[in-house]
N, C-alpha and C. Protein backbone atom coordinates (compact mmCIF):
# COMPACT_ATOMS: atom_id res chain seq x y z
N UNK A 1 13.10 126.13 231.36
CA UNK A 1 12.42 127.29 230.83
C UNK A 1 11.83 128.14 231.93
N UNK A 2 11.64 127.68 233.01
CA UNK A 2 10.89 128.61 234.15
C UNK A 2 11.57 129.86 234.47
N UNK A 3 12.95 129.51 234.51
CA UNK A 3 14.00 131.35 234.94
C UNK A 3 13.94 132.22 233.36
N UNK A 4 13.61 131.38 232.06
CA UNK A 4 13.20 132.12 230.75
C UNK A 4 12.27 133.89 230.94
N UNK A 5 12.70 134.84 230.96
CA UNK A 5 11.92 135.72 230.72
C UNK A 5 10.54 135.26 230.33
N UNK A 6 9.75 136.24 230.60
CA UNK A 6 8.29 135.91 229.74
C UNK A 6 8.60 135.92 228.53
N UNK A 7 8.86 136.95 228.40
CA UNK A 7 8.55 137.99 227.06
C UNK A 7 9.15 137.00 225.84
N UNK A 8 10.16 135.92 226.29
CA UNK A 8 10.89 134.85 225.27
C UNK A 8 10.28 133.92 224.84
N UNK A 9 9.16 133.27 225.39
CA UNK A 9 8.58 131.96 225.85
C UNK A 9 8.83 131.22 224.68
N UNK A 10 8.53 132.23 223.42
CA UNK A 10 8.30 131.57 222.12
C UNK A 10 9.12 131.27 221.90
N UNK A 11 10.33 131.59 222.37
CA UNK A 11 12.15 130.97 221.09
C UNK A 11 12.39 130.27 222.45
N UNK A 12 11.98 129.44 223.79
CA UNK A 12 12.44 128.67 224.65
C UNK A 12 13.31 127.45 223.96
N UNK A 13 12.85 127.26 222.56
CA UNK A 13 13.99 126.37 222.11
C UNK A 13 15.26 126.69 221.04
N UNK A 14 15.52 127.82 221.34
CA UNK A 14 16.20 128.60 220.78
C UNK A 14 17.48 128.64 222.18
N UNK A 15 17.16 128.53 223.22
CA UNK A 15 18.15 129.34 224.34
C UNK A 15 19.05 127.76 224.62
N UNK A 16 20.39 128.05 224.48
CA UNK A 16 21.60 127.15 224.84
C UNK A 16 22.97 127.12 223.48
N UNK A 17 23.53 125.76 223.74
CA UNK A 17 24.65 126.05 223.35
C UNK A 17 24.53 125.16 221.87
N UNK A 18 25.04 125.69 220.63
CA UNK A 18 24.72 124.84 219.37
C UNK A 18 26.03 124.59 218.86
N UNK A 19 26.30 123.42 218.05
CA UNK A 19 27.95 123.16 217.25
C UNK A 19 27.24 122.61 216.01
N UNK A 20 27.80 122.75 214.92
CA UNK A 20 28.01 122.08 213.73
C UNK A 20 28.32 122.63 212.64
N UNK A 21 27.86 121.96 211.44
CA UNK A 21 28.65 122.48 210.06
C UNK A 21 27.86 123.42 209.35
N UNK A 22 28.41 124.23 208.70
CA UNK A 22 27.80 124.58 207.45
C UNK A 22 28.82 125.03 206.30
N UNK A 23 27.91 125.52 205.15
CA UNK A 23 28.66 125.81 203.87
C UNK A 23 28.51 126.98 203.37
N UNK A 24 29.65 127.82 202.55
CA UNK A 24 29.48 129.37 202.17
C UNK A 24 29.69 129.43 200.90
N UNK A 25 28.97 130.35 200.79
CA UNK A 25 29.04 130.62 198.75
C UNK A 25 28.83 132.25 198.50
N UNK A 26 29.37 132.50 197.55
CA UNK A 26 28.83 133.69 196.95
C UNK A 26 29.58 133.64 195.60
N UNK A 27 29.17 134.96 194.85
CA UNK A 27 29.35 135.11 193.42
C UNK A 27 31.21 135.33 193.26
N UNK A 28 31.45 136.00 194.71
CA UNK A 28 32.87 137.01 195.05
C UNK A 28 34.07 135.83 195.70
N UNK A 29 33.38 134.87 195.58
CA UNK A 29 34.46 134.05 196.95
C UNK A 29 33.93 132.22 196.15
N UNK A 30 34.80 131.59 196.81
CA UNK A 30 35.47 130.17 196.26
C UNK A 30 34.35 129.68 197.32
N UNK A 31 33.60 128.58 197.42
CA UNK A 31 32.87 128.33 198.11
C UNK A 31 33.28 126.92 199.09
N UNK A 32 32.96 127.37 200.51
CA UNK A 32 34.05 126.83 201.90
C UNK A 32 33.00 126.03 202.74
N UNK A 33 33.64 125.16 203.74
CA UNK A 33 32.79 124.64 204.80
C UNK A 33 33.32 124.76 205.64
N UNK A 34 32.90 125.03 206.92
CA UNK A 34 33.30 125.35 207.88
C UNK A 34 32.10 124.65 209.47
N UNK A 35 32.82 124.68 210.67
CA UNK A 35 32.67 124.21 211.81
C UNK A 35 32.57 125.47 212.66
N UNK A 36 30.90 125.72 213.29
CA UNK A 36 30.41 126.55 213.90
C UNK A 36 29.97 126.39 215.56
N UNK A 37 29.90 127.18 216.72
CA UNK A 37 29.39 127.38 217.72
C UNK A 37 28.68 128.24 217.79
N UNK A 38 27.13 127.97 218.54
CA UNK A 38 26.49 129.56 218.72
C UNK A 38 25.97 129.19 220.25
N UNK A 39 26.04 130.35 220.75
CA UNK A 39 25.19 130.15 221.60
C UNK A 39 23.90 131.47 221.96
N UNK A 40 22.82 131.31 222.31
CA UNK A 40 21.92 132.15 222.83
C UNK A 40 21.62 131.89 224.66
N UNK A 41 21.82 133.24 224.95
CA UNK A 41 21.14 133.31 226.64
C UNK A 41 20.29 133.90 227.17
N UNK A 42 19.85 133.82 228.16
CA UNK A 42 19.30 134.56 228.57
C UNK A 42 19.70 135.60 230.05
N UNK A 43 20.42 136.71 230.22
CA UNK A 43 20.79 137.08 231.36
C UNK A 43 19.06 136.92 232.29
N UNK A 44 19.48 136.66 233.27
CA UNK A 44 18.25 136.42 234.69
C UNK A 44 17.27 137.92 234.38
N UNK A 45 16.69 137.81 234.19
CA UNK A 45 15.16 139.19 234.35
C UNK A 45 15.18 139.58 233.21
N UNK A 46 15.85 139.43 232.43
CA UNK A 46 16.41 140.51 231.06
C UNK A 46 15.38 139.90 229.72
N UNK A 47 14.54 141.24 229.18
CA UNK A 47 13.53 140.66 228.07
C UNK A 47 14.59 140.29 226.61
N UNK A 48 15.74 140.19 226.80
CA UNK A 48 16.44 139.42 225.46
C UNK A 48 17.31 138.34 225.57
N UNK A 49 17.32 137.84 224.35
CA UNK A 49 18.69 136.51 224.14
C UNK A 49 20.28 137.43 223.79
N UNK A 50 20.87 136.95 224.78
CA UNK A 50 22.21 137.61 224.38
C UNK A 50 22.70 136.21 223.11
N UNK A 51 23.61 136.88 222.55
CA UNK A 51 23.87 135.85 220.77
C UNK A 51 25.30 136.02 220.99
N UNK A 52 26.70 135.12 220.70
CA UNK A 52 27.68 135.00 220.30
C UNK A 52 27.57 133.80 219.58
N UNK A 53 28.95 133.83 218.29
CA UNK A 53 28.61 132.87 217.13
C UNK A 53 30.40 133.01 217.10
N UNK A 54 30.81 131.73 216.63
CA UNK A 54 32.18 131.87 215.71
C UNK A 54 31.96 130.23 215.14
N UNK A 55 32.90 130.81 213.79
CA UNK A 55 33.27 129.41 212.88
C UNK A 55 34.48 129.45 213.09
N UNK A 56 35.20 128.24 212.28
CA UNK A 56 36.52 128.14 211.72
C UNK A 56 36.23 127.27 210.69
N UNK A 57 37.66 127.14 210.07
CA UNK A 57 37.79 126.38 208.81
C UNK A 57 37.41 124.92 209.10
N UNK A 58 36.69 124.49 207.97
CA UNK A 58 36.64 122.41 208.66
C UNK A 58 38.08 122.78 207.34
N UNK A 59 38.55 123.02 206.92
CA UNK A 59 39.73 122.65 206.26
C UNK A 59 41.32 122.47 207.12
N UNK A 60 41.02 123.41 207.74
CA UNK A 60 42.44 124.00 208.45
C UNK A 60 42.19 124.10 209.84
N UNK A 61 41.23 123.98 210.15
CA UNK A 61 41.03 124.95 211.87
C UNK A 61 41.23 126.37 211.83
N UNK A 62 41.45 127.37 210.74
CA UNK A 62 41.67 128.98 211.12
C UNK A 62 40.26 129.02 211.37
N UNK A 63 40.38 130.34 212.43
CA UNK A 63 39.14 131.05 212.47
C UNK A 63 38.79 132.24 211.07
N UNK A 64 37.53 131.79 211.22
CA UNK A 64 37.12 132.84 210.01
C UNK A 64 35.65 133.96 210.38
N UNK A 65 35.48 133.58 211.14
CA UNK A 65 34.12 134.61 211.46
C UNK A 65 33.67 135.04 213.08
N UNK A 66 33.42 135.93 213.58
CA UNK A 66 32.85 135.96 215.00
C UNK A 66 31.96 137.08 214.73
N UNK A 67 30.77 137.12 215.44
CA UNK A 67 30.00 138.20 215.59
C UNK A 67 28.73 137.50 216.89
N UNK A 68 28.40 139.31 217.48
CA UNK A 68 27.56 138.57 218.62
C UNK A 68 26.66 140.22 218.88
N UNK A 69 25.09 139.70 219.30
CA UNK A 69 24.32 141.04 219.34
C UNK A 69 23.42 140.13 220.48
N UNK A 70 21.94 140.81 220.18
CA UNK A 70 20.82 140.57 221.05
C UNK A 70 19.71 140.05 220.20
N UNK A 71 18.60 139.50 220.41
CA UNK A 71 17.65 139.03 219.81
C UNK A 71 16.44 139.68 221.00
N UNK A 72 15.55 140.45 220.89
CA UNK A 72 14.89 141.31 221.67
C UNK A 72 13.04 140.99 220.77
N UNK A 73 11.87 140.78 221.74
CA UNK A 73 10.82 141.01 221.65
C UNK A 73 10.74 142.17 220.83
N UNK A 74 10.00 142.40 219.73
CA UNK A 74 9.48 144.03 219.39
C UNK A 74 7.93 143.91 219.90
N UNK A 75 7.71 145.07 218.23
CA UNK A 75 5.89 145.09 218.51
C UNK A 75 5.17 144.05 217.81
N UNK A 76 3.82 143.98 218.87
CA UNK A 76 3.11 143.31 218.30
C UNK A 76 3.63 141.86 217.52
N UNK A 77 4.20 140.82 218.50
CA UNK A 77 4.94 139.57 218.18
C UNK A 77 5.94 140.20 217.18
N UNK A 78 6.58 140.56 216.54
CA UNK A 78 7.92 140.69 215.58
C UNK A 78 8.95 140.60 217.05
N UNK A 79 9.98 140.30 216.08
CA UNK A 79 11.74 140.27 217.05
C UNK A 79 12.56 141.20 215.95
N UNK A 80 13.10 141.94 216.91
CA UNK A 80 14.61 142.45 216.20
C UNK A 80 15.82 141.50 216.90
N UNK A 81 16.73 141.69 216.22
CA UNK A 81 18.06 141.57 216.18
C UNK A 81 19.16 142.51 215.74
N UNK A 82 19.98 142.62 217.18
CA UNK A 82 21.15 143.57 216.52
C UNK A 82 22.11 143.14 216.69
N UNK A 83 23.07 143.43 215.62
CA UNK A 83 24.27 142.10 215.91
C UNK A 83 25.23 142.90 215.24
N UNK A 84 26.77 142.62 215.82
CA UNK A 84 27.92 143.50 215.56
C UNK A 84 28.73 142.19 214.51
N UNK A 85 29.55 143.09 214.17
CA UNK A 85 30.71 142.07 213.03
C UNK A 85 32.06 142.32 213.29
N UNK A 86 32.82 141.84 213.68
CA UNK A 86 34.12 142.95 213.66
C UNK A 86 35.08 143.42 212.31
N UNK A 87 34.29 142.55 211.49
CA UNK A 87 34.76 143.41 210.21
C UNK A 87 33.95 144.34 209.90
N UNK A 88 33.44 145.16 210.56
CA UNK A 88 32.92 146.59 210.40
C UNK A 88 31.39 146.85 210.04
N UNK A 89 30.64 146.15 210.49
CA UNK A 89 29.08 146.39 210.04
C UNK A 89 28.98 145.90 211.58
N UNK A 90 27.16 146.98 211.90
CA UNK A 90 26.28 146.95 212.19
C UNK A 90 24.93 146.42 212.14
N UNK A 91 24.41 145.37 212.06
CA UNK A 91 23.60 144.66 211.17
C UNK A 91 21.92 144.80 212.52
N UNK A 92 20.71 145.46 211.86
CA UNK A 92 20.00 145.73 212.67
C UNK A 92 18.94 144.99 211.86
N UNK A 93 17.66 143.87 212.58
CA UNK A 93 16.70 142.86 211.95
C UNK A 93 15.46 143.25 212.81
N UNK A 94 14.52 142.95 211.70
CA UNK A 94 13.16 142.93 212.11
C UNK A 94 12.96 141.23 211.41
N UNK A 95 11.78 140.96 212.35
CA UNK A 95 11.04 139.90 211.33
C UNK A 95 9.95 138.87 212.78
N UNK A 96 9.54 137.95 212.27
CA UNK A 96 8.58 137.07 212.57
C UNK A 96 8.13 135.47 212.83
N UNK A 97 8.46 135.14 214.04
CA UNK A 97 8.43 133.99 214.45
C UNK A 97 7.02 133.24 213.98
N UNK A 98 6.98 131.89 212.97
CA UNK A 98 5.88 131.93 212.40
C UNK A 98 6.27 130.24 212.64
N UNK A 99 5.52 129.27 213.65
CA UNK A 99 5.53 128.02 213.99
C UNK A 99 7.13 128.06 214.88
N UNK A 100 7.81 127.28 213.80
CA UNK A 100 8.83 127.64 214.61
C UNK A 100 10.21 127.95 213.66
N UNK A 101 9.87 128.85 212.69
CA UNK A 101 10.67 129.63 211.52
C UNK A 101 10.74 130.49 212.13
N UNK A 102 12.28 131.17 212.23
CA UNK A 102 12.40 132.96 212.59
C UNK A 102 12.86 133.46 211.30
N UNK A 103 12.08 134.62 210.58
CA UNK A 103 12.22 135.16 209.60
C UNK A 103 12.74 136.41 210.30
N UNK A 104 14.15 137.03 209.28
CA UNK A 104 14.31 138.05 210.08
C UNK A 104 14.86 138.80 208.53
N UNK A 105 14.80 140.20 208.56
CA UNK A 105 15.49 140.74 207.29
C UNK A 105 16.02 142.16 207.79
N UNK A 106 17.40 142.54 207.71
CA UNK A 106 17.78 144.19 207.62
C UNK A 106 16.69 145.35 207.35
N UNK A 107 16.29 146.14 208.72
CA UNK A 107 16.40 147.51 208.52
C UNK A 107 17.26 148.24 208.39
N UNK A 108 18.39 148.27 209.07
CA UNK A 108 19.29 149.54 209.09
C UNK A 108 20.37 148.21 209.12
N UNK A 109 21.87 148.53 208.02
CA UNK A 109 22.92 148.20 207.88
C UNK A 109 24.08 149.76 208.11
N UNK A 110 24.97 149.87 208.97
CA UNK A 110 25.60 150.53 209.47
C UNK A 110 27.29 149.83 208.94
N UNK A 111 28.48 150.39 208.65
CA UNK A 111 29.82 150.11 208.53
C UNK A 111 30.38 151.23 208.58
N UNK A 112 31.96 150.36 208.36
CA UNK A 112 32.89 151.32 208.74
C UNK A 112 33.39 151.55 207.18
N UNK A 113 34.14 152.66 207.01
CA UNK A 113 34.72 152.86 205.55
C UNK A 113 35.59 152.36 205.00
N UNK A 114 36.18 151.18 205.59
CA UNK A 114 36.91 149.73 204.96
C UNK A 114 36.00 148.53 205.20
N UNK A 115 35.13 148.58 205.62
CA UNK A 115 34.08 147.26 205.25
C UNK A 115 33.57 147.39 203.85
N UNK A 116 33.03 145.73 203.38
CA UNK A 116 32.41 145.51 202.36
C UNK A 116 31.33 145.93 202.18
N UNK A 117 30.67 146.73 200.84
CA UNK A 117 29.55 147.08 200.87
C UNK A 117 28.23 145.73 200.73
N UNK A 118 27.58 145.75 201.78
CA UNK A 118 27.03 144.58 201.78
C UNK A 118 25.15 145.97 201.99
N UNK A 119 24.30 145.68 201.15
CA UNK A 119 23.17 146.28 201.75
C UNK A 119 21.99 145.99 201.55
N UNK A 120 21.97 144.52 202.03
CA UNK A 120 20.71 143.67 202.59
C UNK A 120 20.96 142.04 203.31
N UNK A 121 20.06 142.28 204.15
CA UNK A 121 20.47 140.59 204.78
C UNK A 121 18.95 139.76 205.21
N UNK A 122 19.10 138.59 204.73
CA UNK A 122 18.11 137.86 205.40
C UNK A 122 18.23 136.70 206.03
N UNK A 123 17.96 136.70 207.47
CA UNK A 123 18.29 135.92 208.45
C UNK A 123 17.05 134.61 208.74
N UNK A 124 17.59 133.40 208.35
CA UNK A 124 15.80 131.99 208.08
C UNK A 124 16.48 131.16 209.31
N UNK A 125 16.15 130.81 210.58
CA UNK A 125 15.83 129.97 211.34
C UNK A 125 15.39 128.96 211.55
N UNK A 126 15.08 127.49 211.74
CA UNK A 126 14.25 126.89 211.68
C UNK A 126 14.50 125.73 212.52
N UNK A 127 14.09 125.92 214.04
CA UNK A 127 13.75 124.96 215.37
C UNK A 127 13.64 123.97 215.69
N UNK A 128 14.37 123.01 215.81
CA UNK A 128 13.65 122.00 216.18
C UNK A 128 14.00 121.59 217.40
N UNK A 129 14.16 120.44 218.11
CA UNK A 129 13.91 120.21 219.73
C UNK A 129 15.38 120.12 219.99
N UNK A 130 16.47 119.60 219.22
CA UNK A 130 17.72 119.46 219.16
C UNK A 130 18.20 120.09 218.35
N UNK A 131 17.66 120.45 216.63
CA UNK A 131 18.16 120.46 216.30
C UNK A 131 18.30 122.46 215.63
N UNK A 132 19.31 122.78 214.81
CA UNK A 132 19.11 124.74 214.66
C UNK A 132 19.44 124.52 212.93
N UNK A 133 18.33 124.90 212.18
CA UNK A 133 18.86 124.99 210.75
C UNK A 133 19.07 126.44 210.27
N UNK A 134 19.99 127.15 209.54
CA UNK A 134 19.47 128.41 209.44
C UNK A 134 20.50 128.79 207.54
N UNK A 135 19.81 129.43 207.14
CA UNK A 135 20.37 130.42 205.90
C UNK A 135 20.36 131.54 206.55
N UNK A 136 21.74 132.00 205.81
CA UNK A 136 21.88 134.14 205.56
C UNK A 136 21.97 133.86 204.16
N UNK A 137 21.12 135.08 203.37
CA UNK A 137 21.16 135.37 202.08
C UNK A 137 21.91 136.44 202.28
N UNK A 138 22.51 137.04 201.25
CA UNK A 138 23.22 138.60 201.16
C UNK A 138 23.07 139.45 199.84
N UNK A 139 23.12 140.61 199.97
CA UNK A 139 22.95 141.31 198.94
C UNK A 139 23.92 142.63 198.93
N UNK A 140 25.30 142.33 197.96
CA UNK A 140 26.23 142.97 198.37
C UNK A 140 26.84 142.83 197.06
N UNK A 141 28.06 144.08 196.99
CA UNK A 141 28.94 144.35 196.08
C UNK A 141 28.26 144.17 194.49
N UNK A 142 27.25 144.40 194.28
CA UNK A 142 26.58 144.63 193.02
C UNK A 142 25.88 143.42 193.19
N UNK A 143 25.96 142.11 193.72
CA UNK A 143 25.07 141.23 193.38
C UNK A 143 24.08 141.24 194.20
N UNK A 144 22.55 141.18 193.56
CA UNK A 144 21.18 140.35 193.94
C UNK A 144 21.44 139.68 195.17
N UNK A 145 20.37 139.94 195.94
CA UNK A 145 19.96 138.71 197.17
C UNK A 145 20.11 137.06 196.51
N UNK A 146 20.91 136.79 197.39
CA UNK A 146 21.17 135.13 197.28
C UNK A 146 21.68 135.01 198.78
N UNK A 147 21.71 133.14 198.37
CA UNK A 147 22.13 132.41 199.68
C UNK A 147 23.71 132.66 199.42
N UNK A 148 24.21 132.83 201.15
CA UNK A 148 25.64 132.90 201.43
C UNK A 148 25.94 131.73 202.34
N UNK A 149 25.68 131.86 202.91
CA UNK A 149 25.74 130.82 204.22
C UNK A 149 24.01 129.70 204.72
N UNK A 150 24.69 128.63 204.98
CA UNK A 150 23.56 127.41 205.45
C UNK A 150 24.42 126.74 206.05
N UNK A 151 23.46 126.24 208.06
CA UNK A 151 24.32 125.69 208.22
C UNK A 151 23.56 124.54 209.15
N UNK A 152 24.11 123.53 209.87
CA UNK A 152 22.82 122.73 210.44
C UNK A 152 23.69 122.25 211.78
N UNK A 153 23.12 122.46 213.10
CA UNK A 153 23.65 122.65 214.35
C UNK A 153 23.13 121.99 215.24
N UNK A 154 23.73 121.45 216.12
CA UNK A 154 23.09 120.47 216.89
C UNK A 154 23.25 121.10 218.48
N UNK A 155 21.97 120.90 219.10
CA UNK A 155 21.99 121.31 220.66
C UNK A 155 23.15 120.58 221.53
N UNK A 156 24.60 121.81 222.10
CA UNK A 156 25.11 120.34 223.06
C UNK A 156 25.03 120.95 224.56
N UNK A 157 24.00 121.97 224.87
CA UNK A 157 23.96 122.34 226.02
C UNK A 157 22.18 122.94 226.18
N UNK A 158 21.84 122.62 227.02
CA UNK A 158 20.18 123.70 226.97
C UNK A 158 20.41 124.00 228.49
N UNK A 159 20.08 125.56 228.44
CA UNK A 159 20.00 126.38 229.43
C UNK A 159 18.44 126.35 230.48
């Protein structure tokens, strides 16, 4: 943690490399499990966590998801997050590190005019010394905020 930015101190167990499973659901789709990597960094001096993420199938091995942004200090203790999709959204977060829960929820959702209309997200975190638990809820294509994704990840690298 000593080369850690200041400005991070609080997510110090947030920064390295994570693998494991989780499960997907929604109202629109057959509900899947899948085998995840994330990792968070920190470039040397830099006040943010750089973020890349991909799954694949635990069925098949296809890949099914990649996306990767920043996790940045705001005001007054809050964090944003901005994070790209390559299926065509922009996904921009506010929210609040509270013990060691990161609550994060959509300000600004941005796409392209063949992406899914998706227009709300909430991003739940939850730390532990090894271990990364997290939900995305979604709120898209006419349905209500619900859970989409939960997944539970295990540390196999710390930076």
């Amino acid at each position: 943690m000593s080369d850690l930015h200041p400005g991070l101190a609080s997510l110090h167990l947030l920064v390295g490399d994570w693998r494991g499973t989780g499960r997907g659901e929604y109202p629109t789709i057959a509900p899947f499990d899948y085998r995840e990597e994330v990792s968070f960094s920190n470039p040397p001096g830099k006040p943010f966590l750089a973020y890349r993420q991909m799954t694949w199938s635990a069925v098949d091995d296809r890949p099914l998801h990649v996306e990767s942004g920043y996790l940045r200090p705001g005001e007054r203790g809050s964090w944003e997050w901005v994070m790209a999709q390559p299926s065509g959204f922009v996904e921009i977060y506010a929210g609040h590190l509270t013990g060691r829960t990161l609550m994060l929820e959509t300000t600004t959702l941005a796409r392209t005019p063949t992406a899914k209309k998706v227009t709300h997200l909430r991003r739940v975190l939850t730390l532990g010394e090894a271990d990364l638990v997290y939900e995305v809820e979604m709120e898209a294509l006419d349905h209500p905020l619900q859970r989409h994704l939960t997944a539970q990840l295990q540390r196999v690298v710390k930076y």
